[in-house]
PDB file of N, CA and C in Angstrom:
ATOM      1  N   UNK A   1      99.137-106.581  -2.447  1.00  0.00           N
ATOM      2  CA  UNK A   1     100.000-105.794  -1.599  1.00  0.00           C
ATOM      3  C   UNK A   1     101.420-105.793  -2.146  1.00  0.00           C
ATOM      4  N   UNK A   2     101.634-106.615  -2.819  1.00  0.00           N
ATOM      5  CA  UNK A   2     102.625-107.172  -3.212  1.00  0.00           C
ATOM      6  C   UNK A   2     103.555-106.055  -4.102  1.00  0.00           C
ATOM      7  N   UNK A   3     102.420-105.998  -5.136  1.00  0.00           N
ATOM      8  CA  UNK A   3     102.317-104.946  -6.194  1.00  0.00           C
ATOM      9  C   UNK A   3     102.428-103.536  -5.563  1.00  0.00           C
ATOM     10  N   UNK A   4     101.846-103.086  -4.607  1.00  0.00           N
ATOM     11  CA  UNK A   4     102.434-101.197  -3.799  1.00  0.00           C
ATOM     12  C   UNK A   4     103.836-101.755  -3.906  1.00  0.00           C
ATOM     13  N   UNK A   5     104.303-102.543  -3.023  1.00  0.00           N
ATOM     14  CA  UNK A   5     105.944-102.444  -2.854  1.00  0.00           C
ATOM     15  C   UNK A   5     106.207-103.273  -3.748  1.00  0.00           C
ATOM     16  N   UNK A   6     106.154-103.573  -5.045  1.00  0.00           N
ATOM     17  CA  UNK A   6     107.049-103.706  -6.005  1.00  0.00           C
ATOM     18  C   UNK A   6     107.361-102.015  -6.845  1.00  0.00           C
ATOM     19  N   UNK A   7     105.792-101.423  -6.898  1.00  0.00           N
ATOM     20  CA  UNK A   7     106.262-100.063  -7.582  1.00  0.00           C
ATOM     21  C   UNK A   7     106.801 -99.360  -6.662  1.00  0.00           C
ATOM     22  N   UNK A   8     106.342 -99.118  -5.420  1.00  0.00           N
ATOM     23  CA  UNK A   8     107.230 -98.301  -4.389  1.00  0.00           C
ATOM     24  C   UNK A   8     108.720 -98.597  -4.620  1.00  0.00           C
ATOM     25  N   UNK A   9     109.207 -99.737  -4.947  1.00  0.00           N
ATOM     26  CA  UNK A   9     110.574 -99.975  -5.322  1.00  0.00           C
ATOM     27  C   UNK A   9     111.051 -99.589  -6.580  1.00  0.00           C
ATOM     28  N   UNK A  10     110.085 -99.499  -7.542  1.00  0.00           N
ATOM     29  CA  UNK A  10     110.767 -99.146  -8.771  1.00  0.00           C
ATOM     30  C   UNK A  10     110.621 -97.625  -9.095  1.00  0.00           C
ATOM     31  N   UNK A  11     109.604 -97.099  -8.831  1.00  0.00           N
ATOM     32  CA  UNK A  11     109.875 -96.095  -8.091  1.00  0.00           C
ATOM     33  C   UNK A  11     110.838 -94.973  -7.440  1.00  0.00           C
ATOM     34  N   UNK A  12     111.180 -95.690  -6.253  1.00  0.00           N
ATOM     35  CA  UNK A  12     112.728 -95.559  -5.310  1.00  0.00           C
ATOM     36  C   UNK A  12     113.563 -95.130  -6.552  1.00  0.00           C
ATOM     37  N   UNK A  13     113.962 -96.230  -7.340  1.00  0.00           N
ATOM     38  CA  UNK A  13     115.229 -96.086  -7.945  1.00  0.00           C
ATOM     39  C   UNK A  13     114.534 -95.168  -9.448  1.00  0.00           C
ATOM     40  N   UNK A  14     113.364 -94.897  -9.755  1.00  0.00           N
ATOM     41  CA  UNK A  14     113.517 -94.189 -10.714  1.00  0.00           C
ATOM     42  C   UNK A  14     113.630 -92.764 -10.062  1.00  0.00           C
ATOM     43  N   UNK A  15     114.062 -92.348  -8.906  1.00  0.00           N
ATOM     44  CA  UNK A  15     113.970 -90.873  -8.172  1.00  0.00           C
ATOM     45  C   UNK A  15     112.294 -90.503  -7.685  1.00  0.00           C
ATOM     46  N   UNK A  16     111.317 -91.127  -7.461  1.00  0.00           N
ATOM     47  CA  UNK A  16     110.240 -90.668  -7.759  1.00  0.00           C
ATOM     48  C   UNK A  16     109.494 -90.772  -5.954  1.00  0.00           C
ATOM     49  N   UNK A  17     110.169 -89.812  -5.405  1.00  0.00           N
ATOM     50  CA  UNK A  17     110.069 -90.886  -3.826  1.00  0.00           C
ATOM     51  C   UNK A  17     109.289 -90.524  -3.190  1.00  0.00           C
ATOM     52  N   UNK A  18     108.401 -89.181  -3.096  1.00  0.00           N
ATOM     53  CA  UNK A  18     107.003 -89.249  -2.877  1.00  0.00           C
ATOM     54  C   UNK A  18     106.300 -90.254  -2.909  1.00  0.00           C
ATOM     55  N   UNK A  19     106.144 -91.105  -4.566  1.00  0.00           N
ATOM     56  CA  UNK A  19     105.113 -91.867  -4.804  1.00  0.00           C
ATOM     57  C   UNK A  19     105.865 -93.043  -4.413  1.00  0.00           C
ATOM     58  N   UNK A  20     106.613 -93.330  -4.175  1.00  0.00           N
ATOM     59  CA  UNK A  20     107.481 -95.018  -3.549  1.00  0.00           C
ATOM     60  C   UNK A  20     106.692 -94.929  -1.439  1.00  0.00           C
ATOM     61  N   UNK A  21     107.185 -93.230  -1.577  1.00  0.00           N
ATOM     62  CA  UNK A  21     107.095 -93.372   0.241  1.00  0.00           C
ATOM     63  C   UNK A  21     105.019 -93.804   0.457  1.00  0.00           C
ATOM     64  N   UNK A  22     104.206 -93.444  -0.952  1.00  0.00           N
ATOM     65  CA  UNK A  22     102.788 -93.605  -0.675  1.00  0.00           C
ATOM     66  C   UNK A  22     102.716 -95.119  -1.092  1.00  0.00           C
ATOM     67  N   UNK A  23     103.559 -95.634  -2.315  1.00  0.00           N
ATOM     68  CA  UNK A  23     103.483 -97.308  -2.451  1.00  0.00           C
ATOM     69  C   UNK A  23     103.562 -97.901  -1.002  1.00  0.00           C
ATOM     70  N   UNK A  24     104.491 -97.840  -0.301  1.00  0.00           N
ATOM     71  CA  UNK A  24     105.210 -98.158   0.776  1.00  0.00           C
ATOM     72  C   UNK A  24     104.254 -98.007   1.817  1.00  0.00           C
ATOM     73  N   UNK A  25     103.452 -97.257   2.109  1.00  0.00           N
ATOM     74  CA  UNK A  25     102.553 -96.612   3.469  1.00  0.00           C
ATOM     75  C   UNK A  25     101.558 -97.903   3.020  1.00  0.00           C
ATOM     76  N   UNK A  26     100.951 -97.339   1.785  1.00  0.00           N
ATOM     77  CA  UNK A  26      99.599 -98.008   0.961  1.00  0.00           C
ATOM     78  C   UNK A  26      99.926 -99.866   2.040  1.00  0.00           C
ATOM     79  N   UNK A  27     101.043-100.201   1.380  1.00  0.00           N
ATOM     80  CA  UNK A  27     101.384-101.627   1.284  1.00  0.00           C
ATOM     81  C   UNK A  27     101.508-102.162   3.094  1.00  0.00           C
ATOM     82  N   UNK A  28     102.353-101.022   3.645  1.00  0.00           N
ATOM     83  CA  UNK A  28     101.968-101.153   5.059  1.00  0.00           C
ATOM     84  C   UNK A  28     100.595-101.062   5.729  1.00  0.00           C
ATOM     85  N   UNK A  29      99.828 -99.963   5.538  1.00  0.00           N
ATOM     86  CA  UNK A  29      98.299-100.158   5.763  1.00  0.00           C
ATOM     87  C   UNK A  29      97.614-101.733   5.499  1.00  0.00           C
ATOM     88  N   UNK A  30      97.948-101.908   4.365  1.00  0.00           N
ATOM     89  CA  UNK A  30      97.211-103.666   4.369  1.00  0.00           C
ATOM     90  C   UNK A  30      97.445-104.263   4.809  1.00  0.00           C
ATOM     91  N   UNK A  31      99.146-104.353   4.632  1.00  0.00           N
ATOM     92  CA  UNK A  31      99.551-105.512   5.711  1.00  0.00           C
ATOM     93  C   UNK A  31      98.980-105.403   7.437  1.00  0.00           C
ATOM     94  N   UNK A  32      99.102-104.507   7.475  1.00  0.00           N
ATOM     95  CA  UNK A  32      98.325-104.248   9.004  1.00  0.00           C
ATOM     96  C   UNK A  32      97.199-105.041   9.619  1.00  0.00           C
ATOM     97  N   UNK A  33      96.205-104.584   8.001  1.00  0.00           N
ATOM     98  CA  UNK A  33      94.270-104.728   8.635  1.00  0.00           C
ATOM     99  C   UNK A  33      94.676-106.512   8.188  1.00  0.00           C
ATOM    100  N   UNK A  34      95.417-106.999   7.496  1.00  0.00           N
ATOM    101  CA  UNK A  34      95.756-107.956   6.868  1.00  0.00           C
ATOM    102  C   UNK A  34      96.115-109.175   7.953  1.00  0.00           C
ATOM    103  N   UNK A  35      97.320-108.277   8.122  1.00  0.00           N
ATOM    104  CA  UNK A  35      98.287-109.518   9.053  1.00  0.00           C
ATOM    105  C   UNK A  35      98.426-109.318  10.683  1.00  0.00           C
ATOM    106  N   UNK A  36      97.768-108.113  10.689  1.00  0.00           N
ATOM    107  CA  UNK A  36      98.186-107.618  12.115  1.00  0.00           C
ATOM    108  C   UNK A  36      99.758-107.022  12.505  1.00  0.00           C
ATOM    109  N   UNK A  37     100.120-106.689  13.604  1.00  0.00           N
ATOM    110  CA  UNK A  37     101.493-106.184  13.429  1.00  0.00           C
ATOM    111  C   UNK A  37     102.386-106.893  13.837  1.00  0.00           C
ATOM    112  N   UNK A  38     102.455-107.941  14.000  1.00  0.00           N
ATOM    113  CA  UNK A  38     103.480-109.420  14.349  1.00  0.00           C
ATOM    114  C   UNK A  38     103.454-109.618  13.097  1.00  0.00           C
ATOM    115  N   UNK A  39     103.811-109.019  11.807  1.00  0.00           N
ATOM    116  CA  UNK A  39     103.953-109.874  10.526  1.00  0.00           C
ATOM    117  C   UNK A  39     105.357-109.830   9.783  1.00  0.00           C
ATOM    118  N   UNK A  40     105.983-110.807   9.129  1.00  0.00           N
ATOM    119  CA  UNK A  40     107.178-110.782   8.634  1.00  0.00           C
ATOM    120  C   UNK A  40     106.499-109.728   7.286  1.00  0.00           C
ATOM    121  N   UNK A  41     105.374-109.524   6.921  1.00  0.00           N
ATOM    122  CA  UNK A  41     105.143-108.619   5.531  1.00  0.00           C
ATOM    123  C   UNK A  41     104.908-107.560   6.353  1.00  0.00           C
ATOM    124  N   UNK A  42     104.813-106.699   7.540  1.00  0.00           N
ATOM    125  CA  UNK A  42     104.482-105.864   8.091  1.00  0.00           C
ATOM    126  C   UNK A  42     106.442-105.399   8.270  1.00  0.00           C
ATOM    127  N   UNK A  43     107.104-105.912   8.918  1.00  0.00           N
ATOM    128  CA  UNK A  43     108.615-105.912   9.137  1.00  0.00           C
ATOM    129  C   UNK A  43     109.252-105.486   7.819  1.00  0.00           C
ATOM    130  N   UNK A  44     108.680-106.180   6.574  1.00  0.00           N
ATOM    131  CA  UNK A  44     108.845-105.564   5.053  1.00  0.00           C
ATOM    132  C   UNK A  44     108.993-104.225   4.712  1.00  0.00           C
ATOM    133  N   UNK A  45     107.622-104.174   4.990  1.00  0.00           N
ATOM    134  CA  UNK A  45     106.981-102.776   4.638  1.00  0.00           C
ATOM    135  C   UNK A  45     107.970-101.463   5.835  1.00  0.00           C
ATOM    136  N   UNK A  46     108.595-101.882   6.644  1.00  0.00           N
ATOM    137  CA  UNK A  46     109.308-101.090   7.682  1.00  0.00           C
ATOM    138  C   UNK A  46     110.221-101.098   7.239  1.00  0.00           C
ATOM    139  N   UNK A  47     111.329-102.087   6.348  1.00  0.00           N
ATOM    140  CA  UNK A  47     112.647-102.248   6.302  1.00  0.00           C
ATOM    141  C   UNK A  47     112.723-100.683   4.842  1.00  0.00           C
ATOM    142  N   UNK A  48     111.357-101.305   3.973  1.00  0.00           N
ATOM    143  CA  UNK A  48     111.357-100.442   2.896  1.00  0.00           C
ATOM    144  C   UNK A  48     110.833 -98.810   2.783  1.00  0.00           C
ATOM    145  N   UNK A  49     110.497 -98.660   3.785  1.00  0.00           N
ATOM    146  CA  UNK A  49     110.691 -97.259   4.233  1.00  0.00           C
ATOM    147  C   UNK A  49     111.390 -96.750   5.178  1.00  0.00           C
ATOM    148  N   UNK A  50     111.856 -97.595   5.901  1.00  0.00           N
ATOM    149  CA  UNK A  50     113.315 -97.210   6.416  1.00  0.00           C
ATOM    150  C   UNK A  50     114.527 -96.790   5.214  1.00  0.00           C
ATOM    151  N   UNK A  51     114.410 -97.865   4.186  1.00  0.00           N
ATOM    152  CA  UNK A  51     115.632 -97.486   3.240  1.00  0.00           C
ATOM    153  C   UNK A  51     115.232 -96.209   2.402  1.00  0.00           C
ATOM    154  N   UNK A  52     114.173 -95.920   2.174  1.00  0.00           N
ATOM    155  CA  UNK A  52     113.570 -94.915   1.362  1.00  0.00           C
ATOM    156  C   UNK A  52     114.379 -93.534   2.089  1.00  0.00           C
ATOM    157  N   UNK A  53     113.974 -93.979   3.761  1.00  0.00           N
ATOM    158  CA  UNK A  53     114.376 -92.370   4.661  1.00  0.00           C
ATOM    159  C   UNK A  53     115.824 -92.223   4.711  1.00  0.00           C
ATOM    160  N   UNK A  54     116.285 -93.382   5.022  1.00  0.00           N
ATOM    161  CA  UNK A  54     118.136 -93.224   4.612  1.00  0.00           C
ATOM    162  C   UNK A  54     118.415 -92.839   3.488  1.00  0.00           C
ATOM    163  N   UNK A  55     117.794 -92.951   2.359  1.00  0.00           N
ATOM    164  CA  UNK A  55     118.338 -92.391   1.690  1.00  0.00           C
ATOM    165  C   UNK A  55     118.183 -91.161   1.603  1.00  0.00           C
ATOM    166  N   UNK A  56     117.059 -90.789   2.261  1.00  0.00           N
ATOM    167  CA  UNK A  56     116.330 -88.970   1.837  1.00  0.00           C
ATOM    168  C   UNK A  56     117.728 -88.636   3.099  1.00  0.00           C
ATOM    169  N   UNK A  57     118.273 -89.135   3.868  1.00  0.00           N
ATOM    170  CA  UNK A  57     119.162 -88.313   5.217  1.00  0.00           C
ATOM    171  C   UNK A  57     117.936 -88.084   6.266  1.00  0.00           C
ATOM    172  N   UNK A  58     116.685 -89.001   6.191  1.00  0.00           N
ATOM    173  CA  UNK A  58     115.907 -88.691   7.509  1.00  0.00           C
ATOM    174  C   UNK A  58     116.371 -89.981   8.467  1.00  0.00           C
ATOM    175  N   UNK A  59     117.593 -89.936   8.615  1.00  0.00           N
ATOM    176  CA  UNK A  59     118.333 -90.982   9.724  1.00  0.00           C
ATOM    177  C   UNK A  59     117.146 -91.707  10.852  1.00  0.00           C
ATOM    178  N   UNK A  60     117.147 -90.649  11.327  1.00  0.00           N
ATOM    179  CA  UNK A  60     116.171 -91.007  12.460  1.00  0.00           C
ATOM    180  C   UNK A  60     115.120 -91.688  12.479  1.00  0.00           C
ATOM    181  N   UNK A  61     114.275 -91.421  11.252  1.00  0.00           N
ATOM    182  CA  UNK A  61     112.873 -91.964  10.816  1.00  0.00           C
ATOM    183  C   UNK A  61     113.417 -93.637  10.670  1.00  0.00           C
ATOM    184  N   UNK A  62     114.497 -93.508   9.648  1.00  0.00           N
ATOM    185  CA  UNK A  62     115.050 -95.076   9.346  1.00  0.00           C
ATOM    186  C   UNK A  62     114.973 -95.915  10.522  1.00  0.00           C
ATOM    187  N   UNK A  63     116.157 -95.022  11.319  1.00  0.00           N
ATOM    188  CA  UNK A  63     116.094 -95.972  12.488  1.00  0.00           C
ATOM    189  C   UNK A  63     115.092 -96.749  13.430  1.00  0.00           C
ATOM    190  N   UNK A  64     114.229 -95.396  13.446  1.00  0.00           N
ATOM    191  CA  UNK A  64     112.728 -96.108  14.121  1.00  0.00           C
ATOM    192  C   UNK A  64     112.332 -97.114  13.278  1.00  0.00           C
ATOM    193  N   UNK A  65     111.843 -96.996  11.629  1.00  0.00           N
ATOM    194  CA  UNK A  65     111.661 -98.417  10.971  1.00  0.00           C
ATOM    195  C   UNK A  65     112.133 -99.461  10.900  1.00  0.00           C
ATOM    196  N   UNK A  66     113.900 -99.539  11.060  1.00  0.00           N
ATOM    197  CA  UNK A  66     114.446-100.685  10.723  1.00  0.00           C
ATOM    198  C   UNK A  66     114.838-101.204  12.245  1.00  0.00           C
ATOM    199  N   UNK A  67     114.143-100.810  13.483  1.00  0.00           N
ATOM    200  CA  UNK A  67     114.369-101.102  14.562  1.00  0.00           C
ATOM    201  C   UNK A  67     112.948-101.707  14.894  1.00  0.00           C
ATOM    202  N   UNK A  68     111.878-101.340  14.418  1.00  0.00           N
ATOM    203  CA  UNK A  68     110.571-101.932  14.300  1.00  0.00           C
ATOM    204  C   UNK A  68     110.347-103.206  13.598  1.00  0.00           C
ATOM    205  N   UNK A  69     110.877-103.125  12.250  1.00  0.00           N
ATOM    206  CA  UNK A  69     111.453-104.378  11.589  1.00  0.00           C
ATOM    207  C   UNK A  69     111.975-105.373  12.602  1.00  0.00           C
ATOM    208  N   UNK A  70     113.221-104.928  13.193  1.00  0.00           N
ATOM    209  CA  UNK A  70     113.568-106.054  13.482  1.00  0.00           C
ATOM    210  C   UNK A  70     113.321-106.795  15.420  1.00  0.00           C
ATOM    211  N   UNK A  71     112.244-105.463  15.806  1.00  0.00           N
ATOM    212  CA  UNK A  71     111.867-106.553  17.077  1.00  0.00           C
ATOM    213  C   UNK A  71     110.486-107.585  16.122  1.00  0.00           C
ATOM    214  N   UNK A  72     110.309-106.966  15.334  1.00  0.00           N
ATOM    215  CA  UNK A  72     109.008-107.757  14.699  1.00  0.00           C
ATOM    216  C   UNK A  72     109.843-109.375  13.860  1.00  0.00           C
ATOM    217  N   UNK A  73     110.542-109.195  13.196  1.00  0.00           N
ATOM    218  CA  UNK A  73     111.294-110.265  12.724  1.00  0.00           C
ATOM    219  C   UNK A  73     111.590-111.447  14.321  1.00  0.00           C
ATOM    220  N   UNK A  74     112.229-110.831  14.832  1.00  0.00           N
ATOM    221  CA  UNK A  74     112.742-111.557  16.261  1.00  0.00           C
ATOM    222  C   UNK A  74     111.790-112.283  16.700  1.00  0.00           C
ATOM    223  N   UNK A  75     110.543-111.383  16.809  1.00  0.00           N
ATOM    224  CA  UNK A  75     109.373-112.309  17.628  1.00  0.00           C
ATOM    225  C   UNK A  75     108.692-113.577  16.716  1.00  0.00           C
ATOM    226  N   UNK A  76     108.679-112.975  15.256  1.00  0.00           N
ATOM    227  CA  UNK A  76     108.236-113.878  14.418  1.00  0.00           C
ATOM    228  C   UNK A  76     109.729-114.997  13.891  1.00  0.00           C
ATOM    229  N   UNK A  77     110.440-114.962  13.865  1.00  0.00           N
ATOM    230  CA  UNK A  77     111.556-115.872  13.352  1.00  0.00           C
ATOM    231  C   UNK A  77     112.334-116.194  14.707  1.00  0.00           C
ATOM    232  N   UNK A  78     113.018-115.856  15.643  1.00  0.00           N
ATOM    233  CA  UNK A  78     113.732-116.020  16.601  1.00  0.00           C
ATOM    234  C   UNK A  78     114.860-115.191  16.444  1.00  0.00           C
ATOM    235  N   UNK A  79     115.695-115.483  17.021  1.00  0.00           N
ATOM    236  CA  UNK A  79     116.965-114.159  17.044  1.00  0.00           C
ATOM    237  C   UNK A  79     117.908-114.962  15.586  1.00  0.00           C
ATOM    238  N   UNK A  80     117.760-116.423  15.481  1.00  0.00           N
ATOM    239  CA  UNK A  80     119.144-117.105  14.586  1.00  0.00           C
ATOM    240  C   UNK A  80     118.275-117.061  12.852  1.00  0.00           C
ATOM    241  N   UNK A  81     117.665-115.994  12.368  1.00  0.00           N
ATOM    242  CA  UNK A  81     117.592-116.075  11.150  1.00  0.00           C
ATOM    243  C   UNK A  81     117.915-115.081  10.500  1.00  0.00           C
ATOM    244  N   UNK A  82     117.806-115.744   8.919  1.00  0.00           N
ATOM    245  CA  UNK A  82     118.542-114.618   7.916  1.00  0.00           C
ATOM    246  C   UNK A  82     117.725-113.005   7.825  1.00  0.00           C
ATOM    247  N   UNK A  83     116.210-113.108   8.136  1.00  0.00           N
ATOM    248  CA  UNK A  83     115.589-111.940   7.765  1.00  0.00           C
ATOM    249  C   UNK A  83     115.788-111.286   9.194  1.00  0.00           C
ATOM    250  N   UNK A  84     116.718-111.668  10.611  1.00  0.00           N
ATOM    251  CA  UNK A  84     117.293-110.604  11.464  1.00  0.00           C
ATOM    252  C   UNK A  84     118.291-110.264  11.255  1.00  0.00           C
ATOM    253  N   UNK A  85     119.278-111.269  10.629  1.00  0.00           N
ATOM    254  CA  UNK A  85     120.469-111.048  10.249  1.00  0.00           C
ATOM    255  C   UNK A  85     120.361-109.425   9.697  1.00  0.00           C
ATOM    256  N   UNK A  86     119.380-109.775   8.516  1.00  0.00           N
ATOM    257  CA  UNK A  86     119.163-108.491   7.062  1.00  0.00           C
ATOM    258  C   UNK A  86     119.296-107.332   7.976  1.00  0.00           C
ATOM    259  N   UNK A  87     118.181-107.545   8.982  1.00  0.00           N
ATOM    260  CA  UNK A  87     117.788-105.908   9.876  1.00  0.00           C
ATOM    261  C   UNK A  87     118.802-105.428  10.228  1.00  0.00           C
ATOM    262  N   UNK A  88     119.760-106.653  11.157  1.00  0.00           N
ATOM    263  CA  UNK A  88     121.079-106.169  11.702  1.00  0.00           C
ATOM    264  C   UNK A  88     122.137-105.455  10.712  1.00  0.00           C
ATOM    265  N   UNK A  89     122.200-105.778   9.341  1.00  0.00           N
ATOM    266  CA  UNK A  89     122.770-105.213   8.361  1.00  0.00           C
ATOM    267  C   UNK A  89     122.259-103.637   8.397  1.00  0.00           C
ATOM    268  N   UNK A  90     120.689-103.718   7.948  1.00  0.00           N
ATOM    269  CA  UNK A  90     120.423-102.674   7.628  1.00  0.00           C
ATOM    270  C   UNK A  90     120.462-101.512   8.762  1.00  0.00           C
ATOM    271  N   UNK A  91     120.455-101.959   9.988  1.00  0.00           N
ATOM    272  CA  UNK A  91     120.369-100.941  10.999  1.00  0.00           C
ATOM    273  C   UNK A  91     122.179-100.655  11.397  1.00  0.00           C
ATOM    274  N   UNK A  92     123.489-101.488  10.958  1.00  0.00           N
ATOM    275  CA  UNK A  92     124.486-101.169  10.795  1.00  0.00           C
ATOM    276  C   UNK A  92     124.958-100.223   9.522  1.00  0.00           C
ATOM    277  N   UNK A  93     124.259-100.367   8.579  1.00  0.00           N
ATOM    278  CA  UNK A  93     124.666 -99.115   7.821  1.00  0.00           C
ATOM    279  C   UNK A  93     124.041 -97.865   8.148  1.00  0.00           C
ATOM    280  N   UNK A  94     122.788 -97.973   8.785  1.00  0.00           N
ATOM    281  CA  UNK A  94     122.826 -96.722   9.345  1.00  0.00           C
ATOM    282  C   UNK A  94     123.710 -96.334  10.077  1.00  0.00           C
ATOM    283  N   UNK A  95     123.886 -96.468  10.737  1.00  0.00           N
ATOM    284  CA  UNK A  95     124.805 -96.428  11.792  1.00  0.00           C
ATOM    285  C   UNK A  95     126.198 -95.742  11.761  1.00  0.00           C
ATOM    286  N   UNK A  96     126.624 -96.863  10.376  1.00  0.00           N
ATOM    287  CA  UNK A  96     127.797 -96.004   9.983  1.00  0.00           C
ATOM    288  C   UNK A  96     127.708 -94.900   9.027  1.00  0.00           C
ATOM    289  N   UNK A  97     126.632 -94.287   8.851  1.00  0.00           N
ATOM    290  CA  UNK A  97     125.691 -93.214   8.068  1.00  0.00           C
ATOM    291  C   UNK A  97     126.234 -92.155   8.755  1.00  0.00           C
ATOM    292  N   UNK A  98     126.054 -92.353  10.142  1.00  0.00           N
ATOM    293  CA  UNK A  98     125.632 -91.434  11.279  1.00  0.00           C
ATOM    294  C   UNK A  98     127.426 -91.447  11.984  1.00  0.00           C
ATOM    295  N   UNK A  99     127.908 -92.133  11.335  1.00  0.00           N
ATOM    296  CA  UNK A  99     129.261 -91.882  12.153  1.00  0.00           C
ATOM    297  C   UNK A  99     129.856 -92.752  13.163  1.00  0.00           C
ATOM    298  N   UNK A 100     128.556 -93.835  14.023  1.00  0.00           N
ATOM    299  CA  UNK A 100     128.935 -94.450  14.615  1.00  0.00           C
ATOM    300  C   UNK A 100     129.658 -95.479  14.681  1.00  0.00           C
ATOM    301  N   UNK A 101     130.753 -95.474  14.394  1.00  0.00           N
ATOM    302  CA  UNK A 101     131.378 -96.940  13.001  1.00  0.00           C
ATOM    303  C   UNK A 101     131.410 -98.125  14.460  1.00  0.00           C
ATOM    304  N   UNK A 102     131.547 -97.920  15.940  1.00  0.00           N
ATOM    305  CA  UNK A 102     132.035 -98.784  16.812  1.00  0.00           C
ATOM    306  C   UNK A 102     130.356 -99.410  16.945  1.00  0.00           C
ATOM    307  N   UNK A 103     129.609 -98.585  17.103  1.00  0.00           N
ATOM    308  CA  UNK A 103     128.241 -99.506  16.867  1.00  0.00           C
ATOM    309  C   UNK A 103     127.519 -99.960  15.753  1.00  0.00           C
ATOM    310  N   UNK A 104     127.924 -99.640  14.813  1.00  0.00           N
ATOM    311  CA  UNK A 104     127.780-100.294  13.039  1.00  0.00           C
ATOM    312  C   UNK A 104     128.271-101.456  13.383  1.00  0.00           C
ATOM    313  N   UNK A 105     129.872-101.341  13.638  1.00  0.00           N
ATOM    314  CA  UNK A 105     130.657-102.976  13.912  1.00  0.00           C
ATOM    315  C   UNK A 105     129.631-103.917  14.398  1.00  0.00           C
ATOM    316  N   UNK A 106     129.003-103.504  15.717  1.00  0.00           N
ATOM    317  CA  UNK A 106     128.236-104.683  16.832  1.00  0.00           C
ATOM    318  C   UNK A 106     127.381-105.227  15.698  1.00  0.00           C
ATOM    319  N   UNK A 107     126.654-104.522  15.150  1.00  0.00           N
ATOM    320  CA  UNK A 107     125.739-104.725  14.388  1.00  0.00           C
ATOM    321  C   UNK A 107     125.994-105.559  13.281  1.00  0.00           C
ATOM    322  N   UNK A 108     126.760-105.258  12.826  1.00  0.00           N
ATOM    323  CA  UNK A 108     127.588-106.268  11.693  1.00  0.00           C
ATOM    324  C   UNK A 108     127.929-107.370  12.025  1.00  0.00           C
ATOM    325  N   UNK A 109     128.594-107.478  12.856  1.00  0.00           N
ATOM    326  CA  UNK A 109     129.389-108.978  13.964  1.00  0.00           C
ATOM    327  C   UNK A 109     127.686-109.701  14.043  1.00  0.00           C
ATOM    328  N   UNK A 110     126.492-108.881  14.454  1.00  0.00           N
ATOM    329  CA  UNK A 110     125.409-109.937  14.943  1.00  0.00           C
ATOM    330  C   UNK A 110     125.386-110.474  13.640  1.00  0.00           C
ATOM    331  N   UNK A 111     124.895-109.435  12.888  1.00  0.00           N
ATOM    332  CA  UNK A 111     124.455-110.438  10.725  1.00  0.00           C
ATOM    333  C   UNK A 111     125.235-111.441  10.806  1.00  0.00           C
ATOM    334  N   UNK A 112     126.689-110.913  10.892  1.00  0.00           N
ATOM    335  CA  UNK A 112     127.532-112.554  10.613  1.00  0.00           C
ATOM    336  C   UNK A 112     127.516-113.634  11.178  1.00  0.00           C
ATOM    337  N   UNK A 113     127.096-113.277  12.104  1.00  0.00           N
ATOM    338  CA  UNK A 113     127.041-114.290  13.670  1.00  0.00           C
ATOM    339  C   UNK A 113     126.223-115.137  13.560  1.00  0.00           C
ATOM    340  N   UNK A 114     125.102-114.576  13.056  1.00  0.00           N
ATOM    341  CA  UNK A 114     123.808-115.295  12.881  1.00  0.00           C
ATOM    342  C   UNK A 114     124.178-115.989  10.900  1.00  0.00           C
ATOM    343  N   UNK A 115     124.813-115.304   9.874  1.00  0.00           N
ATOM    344  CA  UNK A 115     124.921-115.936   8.384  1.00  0.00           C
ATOM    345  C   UNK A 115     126.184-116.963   9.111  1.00  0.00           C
ATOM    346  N   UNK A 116     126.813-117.351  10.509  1.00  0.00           N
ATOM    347  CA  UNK A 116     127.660-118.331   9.701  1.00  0.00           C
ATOM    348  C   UNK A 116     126.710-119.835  10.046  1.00  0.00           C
TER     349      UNK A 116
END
């Protein structure tokens, strides 16, 4: 599984994002029948097609992923770790994507809150 989202990532950055967004699905499908959907590799597979859709400007799609990510992180880690921290990052740059810079902030303040 490992291997979809390593090429789905290399991929990403070679422009090729069709075949990153099918690495990415592929790698989520397993993790699924795999881990079930309480999985920190399931939360993965969300963060990395969330970033795929931010970058395409499908805001929205992101948001649903990297908001899925991170009730899934929460339940599996608790609210005080680094891989919610990450989400809180990643769902603050959306954010300020979209313009919202006063709710980017909140979002930012939690990452730090939780990295000090």
């Amino acid at each position: 599984v490992g291997n979809y989202s390593d090429f789905g990532r290399l991929a990403r950055v070679r422009g090729k994002l069709e075949a990153a967004k099918e690495m990415f699905e592929n790698a989520l499908k397993i993790n699924r029948q795999v881990y079930g959907e309480s999985s920190h590799n399931v939360a993965s597979n969300f963060i990395d097609l969330g970033r795929l859709a931010r970058g395409q400007g499908e805001l929205e799609t992101a948001k649903d992923m990297f908001e899925r990510a991170l009730e899934i992180d929460t339940k599996v880690f608790g609210k005080n770790n680094q891989n919610v921290a990450s989400d809180y990052t990643d769902i603050g740059r959306l954010l300020w994507d979209q313009g919202q810079l006063e709710a980017a902030k909140e979002m930012f303040e939690k990452a730090r809150d939780i990295n000090i």
